[in-house]
Protein backbone atom coordinates (compact mmCIF):
# COMPACT_ATOMS: atom_id res chain seq x y z
CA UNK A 1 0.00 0.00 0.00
CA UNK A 2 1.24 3.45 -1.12
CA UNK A 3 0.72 6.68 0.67
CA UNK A 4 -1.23 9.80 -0.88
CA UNK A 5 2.22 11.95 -0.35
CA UNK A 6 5.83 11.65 0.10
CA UNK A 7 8.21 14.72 -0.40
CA UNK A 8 11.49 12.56 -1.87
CA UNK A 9 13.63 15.47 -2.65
CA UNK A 10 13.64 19.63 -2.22
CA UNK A 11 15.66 22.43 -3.87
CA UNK A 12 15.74 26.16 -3.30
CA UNK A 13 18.33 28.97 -3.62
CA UNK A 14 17.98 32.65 -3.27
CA UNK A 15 15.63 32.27 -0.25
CA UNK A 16 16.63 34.45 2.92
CA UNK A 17 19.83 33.50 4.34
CA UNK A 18 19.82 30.64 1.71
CA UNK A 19 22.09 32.10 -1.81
CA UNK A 20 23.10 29.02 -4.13
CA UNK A 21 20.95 25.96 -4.05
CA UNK A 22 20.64 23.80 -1.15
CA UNK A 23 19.47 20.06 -1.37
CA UNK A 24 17.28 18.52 0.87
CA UNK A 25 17.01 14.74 -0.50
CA UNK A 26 14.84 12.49 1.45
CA UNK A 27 15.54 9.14 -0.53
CA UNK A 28 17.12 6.47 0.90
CA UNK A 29 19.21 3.38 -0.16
CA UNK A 30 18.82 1.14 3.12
CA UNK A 31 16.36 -1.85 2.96
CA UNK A 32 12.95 -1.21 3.89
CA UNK A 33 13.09 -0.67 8.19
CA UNK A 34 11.53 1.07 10.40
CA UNK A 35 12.62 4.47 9.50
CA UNK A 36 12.44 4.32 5.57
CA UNK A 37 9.01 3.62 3.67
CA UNK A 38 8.91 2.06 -0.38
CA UNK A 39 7.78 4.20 -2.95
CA UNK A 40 5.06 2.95 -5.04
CA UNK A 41 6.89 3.44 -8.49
CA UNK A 42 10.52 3.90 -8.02
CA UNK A 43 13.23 1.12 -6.67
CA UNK A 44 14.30 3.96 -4.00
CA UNK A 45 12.39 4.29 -0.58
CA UNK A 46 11.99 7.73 1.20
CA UNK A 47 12.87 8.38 4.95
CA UNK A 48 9.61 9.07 7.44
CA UNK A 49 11.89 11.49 9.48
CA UNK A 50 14.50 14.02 8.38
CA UNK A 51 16.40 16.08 10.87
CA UNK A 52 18.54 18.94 10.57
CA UNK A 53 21.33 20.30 13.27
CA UNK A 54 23.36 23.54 13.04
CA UNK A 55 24.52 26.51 15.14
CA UNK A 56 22.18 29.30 15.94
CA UNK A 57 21.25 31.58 12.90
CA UNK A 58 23.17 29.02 10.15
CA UNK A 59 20.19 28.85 8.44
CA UNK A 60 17.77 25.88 9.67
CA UNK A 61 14.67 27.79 10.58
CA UNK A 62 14.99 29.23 6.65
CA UNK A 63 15.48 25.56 5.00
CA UNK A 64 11.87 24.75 6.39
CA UNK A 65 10.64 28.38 5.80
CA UNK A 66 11.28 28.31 2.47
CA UNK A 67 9.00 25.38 1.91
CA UNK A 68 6.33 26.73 4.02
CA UNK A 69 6.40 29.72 1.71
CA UNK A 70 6.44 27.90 -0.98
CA UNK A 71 3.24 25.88 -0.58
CA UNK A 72 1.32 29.28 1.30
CA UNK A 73 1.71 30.77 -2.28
CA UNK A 74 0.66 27.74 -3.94
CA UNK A 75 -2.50 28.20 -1.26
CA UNK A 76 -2.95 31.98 -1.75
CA UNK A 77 -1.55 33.23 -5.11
CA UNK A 78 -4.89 33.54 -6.82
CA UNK A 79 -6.69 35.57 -4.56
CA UNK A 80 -3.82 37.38 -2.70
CA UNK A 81 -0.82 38.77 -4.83
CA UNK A 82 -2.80 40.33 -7.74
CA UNK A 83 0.27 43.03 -7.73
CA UNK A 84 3.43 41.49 -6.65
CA UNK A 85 4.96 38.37 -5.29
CA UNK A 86 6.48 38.79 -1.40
CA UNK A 87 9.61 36.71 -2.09
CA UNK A 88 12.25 37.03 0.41
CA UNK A 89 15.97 36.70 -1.24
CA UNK A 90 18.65 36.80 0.08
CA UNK A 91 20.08 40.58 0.62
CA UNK A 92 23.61 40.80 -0.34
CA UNK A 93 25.50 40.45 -3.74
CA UNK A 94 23.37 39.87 -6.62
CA UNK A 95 20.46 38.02 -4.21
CA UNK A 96 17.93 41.16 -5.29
CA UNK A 97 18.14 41.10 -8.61
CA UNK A 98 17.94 37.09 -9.27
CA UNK A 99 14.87 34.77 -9.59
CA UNK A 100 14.50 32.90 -6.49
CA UNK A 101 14.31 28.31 -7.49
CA UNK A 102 12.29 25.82 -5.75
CA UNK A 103 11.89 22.66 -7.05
CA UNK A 104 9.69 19.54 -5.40
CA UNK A 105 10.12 15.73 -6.07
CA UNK A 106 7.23 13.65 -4.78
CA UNK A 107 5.07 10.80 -4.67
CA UNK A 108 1.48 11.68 -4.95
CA UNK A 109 -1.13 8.94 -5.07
CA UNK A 110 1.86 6.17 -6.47
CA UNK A 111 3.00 8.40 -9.34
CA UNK A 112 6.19 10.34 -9.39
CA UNK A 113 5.79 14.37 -9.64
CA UNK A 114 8.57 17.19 -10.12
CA UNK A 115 7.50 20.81 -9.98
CA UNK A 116 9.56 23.39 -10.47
CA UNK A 117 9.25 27.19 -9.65
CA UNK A 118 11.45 30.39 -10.87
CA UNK A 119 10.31 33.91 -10.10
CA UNK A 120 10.68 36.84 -8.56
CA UNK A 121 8.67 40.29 -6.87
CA UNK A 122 7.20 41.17 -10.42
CA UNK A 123 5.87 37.70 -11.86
CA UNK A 124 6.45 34.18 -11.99
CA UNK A 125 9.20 34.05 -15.12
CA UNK A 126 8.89 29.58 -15.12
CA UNK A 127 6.74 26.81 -13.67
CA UNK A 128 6.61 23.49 -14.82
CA UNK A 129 4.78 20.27 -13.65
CA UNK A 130 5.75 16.58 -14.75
CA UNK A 131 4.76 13.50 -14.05
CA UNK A 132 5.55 9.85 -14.56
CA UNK A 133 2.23 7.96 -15.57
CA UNK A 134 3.77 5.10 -17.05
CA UNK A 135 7.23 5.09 -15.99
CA UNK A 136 7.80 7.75 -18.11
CA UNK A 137 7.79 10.83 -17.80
CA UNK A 138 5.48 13.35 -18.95
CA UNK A 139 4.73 16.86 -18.96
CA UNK A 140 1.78 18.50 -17.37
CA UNK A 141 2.13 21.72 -18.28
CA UNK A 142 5.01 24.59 -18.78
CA UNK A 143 4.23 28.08 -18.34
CA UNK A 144 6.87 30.80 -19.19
CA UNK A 145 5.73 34.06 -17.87
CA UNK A 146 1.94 33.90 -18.98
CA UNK A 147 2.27 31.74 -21.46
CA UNK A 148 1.32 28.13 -21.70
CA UNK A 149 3.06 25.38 -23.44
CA UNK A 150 0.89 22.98 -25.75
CA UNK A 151 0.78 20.49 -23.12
CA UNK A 152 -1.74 22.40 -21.21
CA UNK A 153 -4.38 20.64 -23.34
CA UNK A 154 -4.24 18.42 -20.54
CA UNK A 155 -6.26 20.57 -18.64
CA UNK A 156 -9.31 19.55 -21.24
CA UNK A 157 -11.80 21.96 -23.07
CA UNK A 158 -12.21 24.65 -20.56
CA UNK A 159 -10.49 27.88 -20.98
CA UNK A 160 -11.07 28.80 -17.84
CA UNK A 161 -7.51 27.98 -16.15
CA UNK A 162 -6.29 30.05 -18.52
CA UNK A 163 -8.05 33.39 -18.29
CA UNK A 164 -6.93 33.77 -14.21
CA UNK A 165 -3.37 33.51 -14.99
CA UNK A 166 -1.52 36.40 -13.62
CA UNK A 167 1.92 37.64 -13.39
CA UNK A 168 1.88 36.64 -9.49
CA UNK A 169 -0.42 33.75 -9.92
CA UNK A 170 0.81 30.08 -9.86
CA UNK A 171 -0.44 27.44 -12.26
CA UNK A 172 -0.91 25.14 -9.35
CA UNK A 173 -3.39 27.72 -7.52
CA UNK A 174 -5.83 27.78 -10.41
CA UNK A 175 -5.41 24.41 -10.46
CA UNK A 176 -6.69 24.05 -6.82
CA UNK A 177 -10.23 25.90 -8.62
CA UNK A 178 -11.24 23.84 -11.42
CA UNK A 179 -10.85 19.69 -12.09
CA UNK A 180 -7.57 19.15 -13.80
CA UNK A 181 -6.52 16.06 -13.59
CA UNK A 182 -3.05 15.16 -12.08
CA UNK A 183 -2.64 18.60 -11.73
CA UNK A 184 -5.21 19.41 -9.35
CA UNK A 185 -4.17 15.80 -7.33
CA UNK A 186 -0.85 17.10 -7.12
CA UNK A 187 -2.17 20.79 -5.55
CA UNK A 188 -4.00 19.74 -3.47
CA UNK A 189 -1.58 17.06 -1.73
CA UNK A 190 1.16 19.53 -1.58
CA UNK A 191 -0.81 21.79 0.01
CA UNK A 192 -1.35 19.73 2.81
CA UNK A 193 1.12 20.71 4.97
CA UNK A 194 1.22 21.55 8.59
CA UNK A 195 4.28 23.71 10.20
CA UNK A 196 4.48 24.24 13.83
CA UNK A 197 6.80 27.52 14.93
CA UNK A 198 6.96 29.06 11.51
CA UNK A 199 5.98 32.36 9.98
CA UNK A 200 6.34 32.93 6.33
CA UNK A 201 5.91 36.53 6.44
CA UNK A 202 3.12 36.15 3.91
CA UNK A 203 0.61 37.55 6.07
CA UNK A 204 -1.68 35.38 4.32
CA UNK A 205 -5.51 34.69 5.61
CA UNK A 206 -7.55 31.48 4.41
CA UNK A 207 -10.83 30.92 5.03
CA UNK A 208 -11.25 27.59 6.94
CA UNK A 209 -12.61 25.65 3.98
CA UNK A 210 -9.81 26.62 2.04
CA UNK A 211 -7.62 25.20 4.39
CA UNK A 212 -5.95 21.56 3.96
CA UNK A 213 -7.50 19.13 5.94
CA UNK A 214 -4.55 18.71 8.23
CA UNK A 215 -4.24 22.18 9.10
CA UNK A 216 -7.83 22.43 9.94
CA UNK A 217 -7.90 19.51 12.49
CA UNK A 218 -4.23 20.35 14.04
CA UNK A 219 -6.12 22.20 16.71
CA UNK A 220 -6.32 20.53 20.35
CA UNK A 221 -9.80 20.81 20.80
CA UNK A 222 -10.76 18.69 17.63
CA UNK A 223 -8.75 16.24 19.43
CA UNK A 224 -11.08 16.56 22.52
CA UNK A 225 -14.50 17.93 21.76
CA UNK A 226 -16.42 17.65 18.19
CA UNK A 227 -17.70 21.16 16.93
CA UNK A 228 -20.53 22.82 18.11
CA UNK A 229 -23.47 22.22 16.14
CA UNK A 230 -24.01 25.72 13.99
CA UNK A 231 -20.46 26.20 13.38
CA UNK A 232 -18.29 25.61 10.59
CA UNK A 233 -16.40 22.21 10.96
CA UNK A 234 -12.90 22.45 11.91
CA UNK A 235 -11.67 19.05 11.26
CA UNK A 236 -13.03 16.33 8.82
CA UNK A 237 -12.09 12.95 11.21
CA UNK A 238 -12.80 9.72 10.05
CA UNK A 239 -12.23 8.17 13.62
CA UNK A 240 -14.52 8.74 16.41
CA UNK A 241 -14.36 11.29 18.83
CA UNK A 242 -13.86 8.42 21.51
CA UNK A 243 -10.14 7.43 20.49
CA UNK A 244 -9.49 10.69 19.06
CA UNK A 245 -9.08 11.35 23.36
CA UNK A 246 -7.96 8.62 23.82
CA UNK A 247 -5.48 8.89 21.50
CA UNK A 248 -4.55 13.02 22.28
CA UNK A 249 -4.71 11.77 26.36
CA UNK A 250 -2.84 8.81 26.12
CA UNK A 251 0.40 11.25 24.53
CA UNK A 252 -0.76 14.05 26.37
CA UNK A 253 -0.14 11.62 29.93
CA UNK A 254 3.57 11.23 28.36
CA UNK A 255 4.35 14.76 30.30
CA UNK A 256 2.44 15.07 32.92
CA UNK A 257 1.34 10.79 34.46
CA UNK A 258 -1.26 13.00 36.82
CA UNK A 259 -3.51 13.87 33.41
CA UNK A 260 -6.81 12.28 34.15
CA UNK A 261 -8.99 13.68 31.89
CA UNK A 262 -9.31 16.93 28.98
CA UNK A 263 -12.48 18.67 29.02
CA UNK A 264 -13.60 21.49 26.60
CA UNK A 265 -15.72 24.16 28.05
CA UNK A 266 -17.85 26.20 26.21
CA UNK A 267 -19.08 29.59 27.01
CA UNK A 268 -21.57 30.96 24.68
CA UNK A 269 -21.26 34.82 24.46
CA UNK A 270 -22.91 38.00 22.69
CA UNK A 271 -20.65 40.49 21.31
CA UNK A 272 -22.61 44.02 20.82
CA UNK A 273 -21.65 46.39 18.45
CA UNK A 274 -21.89 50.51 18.29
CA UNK A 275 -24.49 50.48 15.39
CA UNK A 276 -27.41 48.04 18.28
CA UNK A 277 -26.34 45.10 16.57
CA UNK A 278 -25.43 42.08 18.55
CA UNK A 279 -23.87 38.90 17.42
CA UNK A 280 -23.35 35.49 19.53
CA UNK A 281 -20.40 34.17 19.36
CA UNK A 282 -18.28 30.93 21.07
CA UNK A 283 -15.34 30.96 23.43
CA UNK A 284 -14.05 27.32 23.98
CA UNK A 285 -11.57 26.93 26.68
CA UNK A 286 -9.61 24.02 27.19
CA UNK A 287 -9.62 22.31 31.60
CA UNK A 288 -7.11 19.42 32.20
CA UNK A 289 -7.98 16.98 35.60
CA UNK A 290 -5.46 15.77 37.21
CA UNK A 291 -5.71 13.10 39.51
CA UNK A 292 -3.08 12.84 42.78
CA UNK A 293 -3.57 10.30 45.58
CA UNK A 294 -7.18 10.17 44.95
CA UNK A 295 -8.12 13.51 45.01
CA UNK A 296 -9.08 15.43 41.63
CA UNK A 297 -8.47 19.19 40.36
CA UNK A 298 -9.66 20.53 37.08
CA UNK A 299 -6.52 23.52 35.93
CA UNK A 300 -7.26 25.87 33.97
CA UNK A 301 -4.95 25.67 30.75
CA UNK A 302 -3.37 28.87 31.53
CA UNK A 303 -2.17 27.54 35.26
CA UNK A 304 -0.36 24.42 33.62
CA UNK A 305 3.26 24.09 33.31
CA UNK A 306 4.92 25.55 30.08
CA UNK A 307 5.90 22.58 29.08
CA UNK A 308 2.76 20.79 29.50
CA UNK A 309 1.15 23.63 27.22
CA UNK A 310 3.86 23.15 24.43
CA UNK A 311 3.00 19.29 24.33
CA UNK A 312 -0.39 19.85 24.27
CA UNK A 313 -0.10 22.37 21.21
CA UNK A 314 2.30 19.85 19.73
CA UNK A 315 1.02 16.73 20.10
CA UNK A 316 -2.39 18.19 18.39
CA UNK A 317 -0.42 18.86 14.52
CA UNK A 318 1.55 15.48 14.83
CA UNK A 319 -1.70 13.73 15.80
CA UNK A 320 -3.25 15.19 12.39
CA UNK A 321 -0.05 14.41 10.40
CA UNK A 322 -0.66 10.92 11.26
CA UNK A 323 -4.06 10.94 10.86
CA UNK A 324 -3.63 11.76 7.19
CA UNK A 325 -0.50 10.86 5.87
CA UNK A 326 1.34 14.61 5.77
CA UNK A 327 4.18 16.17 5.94
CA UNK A 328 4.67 18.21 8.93
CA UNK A 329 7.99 20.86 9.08
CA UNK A 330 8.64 21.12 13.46
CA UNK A 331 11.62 24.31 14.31
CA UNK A 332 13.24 23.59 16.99
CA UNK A 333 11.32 20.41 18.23
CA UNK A 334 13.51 19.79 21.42
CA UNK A 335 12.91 23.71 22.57
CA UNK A 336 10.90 23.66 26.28
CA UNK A 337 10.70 19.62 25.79
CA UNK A 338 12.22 16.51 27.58
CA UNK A 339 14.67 14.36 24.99
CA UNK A 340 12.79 11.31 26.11
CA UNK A 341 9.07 13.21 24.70
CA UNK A 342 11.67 14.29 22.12
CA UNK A 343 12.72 10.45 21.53
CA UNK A 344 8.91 9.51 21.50
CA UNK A 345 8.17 11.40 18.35
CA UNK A 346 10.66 10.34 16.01
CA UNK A 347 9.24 6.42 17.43
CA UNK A 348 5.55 7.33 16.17
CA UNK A 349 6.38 8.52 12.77
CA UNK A 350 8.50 5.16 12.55
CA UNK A 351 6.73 2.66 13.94
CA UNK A 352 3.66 1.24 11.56
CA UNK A 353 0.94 0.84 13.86
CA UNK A 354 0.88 4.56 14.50
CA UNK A 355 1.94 5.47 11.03
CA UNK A 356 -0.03 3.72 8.86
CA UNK A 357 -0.33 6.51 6.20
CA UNK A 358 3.23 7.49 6.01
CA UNK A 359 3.21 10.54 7.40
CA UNK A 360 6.64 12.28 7.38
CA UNK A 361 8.75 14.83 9.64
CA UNK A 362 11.44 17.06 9.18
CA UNK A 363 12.52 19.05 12.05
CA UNK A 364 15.00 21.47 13.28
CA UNK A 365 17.11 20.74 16.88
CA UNK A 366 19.56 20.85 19.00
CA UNK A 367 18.85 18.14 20.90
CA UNK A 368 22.10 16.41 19.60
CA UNK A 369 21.43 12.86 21.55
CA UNK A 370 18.71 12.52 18.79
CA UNK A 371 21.60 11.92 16.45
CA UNK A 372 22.36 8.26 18.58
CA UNK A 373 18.67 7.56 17.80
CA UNK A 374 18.78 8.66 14.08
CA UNK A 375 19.98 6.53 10.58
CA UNK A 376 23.29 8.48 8.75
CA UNK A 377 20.28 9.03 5.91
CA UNK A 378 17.97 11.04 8.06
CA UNK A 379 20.61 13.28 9.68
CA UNK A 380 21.71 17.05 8.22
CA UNK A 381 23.70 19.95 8.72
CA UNK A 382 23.43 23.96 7.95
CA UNK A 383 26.57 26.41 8.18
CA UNK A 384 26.77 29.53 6.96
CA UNK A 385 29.71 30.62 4.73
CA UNK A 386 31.98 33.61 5.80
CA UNK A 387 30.27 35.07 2.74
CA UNK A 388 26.77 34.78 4.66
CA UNK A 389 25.18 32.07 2.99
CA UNK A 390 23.62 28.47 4.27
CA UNK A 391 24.86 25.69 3.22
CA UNK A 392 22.95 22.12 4.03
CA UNK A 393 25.04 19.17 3.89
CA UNK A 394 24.47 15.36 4.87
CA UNK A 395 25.79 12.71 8.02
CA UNK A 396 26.08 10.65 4.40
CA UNK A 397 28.42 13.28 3.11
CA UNK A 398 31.10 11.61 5.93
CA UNK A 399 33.23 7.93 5.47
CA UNK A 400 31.24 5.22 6.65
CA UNK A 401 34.24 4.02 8.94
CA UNK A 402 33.30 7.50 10.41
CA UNK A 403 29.63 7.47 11.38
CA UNK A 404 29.42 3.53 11.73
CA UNK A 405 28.87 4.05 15.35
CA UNK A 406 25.28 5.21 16.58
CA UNK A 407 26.41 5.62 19.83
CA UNK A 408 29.31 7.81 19.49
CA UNK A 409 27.45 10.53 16.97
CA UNK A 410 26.46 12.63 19.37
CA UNK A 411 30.23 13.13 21.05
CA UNK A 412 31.54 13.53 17.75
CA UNK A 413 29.35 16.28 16.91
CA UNK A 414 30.06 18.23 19.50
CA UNK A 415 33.68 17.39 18.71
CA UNK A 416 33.28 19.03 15.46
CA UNK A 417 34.19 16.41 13.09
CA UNK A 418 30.84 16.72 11.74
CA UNK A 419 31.02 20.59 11.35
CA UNK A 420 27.52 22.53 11.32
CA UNK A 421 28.34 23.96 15.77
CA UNK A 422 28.45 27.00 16.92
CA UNK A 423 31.96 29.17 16.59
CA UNK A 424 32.76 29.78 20.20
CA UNK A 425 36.70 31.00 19.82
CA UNK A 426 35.24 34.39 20.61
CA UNK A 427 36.83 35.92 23.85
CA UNK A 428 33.58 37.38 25.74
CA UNK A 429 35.92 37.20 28.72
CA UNK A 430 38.02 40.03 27.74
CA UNK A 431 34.60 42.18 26.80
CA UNK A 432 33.98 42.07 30.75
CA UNK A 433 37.28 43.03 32.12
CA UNK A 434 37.90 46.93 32.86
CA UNK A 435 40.65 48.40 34.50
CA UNK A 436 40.39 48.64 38.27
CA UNK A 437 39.81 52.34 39.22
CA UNK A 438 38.12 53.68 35.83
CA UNK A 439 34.62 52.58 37.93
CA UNK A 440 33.73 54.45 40.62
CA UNK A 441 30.79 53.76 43.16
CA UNK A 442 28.33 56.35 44.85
């Protein structure tokens, strides 16, 4: 059985701190484990987690960012940038006046996709969609500025597509509007993302249906309460509400054993406005019981620990990720967390019970004891250049004599024969000393 999506390989340059292309490839050569799922028409398989290490400000937070970006203009393009395109390049040298590259390799619904992406602040200049139907590949569609290759008769009859392209519209938005084919398959998979920790500086705002169906049920109270009857539904669950707690409380009891119970409390309210008009509206609140020697509390979320509230936010996008099959981008997953909660993630996304769909995560840390718990294929590291750009390299990148040992990864990072720490030759001592006598006291 193949799943709806896997990302197998990404490619971006001229994004923020990120100049020449970096490579995140997601393929692996290992036999089929617990860490590495079979693609559907290719001899590779693709890793279920990715994880990327560097010193602060070498460019991690932008690798992911740049994707997010990518697929919120794939969401928003057609109804949001009718003027320009908010692309972020990077500042110095040439970075202002180049195109800014991405380019996606996936697996959507067992066939092999590549899109590719060139533009810049004025107009998409390239975009391009292939796919491999029969082993072979075929083009989709190719679109230089506004024009549209021959091979957009795939799209069928309707001429529709074609009168809402824009200079700052992508083909795959449109796409998302009418039925095209492989095209529209491939939208609306890679639009269902979820990011935790991430803004793209897009400012963008989607109305709720618009929304992927991961991002609308990454919430915690989906995970606790159904929605009020009269509102718009936030999450499309197959499972019943019943183990969707029981699922949520049984990860949720990971931090905090005392956890009894997750109740979602609604307070119906009526909000009045200058013209006499009045409007009722719904505040939902979120009470965790906790249970010690007997005797239970109900807490407020706002009195619970901060790490309890980060695991609770947390746990609610992974839950959805798994639920569906998507690919979820985590910065800085370790931050406020214990390593063994830590530890416990990467073990759901690998283990097949709890990822049946092939869900997959690529995450951002610091936490560099996950690198004992992590295959050479899953590992990566950013540094920035003296010139001020990111590179992104693999563990694979090293001699196999060198990274044989699971164990002994996580000294020899911090040794530095990996590269990708932090450059702390700086002497901050000296910046403290004065000269006795050049203070005085009053």
């Amino acid at each position: 059985m193949y799943c709806s999506f896997m990302l197998i390989n990404y490619k971006v340059s001229n994004f923020r701190s990120i100049e020449s292309e970096v490579e995140l490839d997601l393929s692996s050569s290992r036999p089929i484990g617990l860490t590495n799922r079979a693609l559907h028409n290719a001899s590779e398989s693709v890793v279920t987690t990715a994880a990327i290490f560097g010193g602060n400000a070498t460019g991690k937070t932008n690798i992911l960012l740049s994707y997010v970006w990518l697929v919120e203009l794939a969401r928003t393009s057609l109804y949001q940038w009718t003027d320009s395109i908010p692309v972020q390049p990077f500042l110095y040298r040439e970075g202002l006046n180049k195109p800014s590259r991405f380019e996606v390799e996936c697996e959507v619904d067992g066939l092999l996709y590549k899109y590719e992406l060139d533009l810049d602040a004025q107009r998409v200049i390239r975009e391009k969609l292939s796919y491999w139907p029969n082993g072979r590949r075929k083009s989709l569609f190719v679109r230089d500025f506004l024009e549209l290759s021959k091979t957009a008769r795939e799209f069928g009859p309707t001429r529709g597509p074609k009168t809402l392209l824009a200079d700052s519209v992508l083909m795959i938005s449109i796409a998302r509007k009418f039925d095209l084919g492989p095209v529209s398959r491939f939208a609306e998979h890679f639009i269902d993302l979820l990011a935790v920790d991430m803004q793209t500086g897009l400012n963008s705002q989607v109305a709720i249906g618009e929304a992927p169906k991961a991002a609308r049920s990454g919430g915690p109270f989906a995970w606790f309460a159904d929605e009020p009857e009269g509102f718009y539904p936030s999450a499309t669950f197959e499972v019943p509400l019943s183990e969707r707690q029981s699922r949520a409380l049984s990860l949720l009891r990971l931090a905090d054993q005392g956890i009894s119970k997750v109740k979602v409390v609604d307070n119906e309210v009526e909000h009045q406005f200058p013209d006499g008009q009045s409007q009722k509206g719904l505040i939902r609140n979120i009470q965790i019981e906790h249970n010690v020697a007997g005797e239970e509390a109900s807490l407020d979320l706002f009195f619970e620990s901060r790490g309890t509230t980060k695991w609770l936010n947390l746990i609610s996008p992974i839950l959805a990720a798994l639920e569906y099959g998507s690919l979820i981008l985590i910065d800085e997953l370790d931050s406020g967390l214990h390593p063994l909660l830590v530890e416990k993630i990467l073990a759901l996304f690998s283990d097949e019970k709890t990822n049946a769909k092939g869900a997959q995560l690529i995450l951002t840390s610091h936490n560099t004891n996950l690198l004992n718990h992590l295959e050479p294929d899953q590992v990566w590291f950013t540094e920035k250049t003296d010139d001020g750009q990111t590179t992104l390299y693999p563990l694979l990148d090293f001699r196999s004599n060198q990274i044989a040992r699971a164990d002994q990864r996580n000294r020899q990072y911090l040794e530095g024969r990996f590269g990708g720490i932090p450059n702390l030759e700086i002497d901050i001592a000296r910046e403290f000393t004065y000269q006795t006598g050049k203070v005085k006291r009053n």
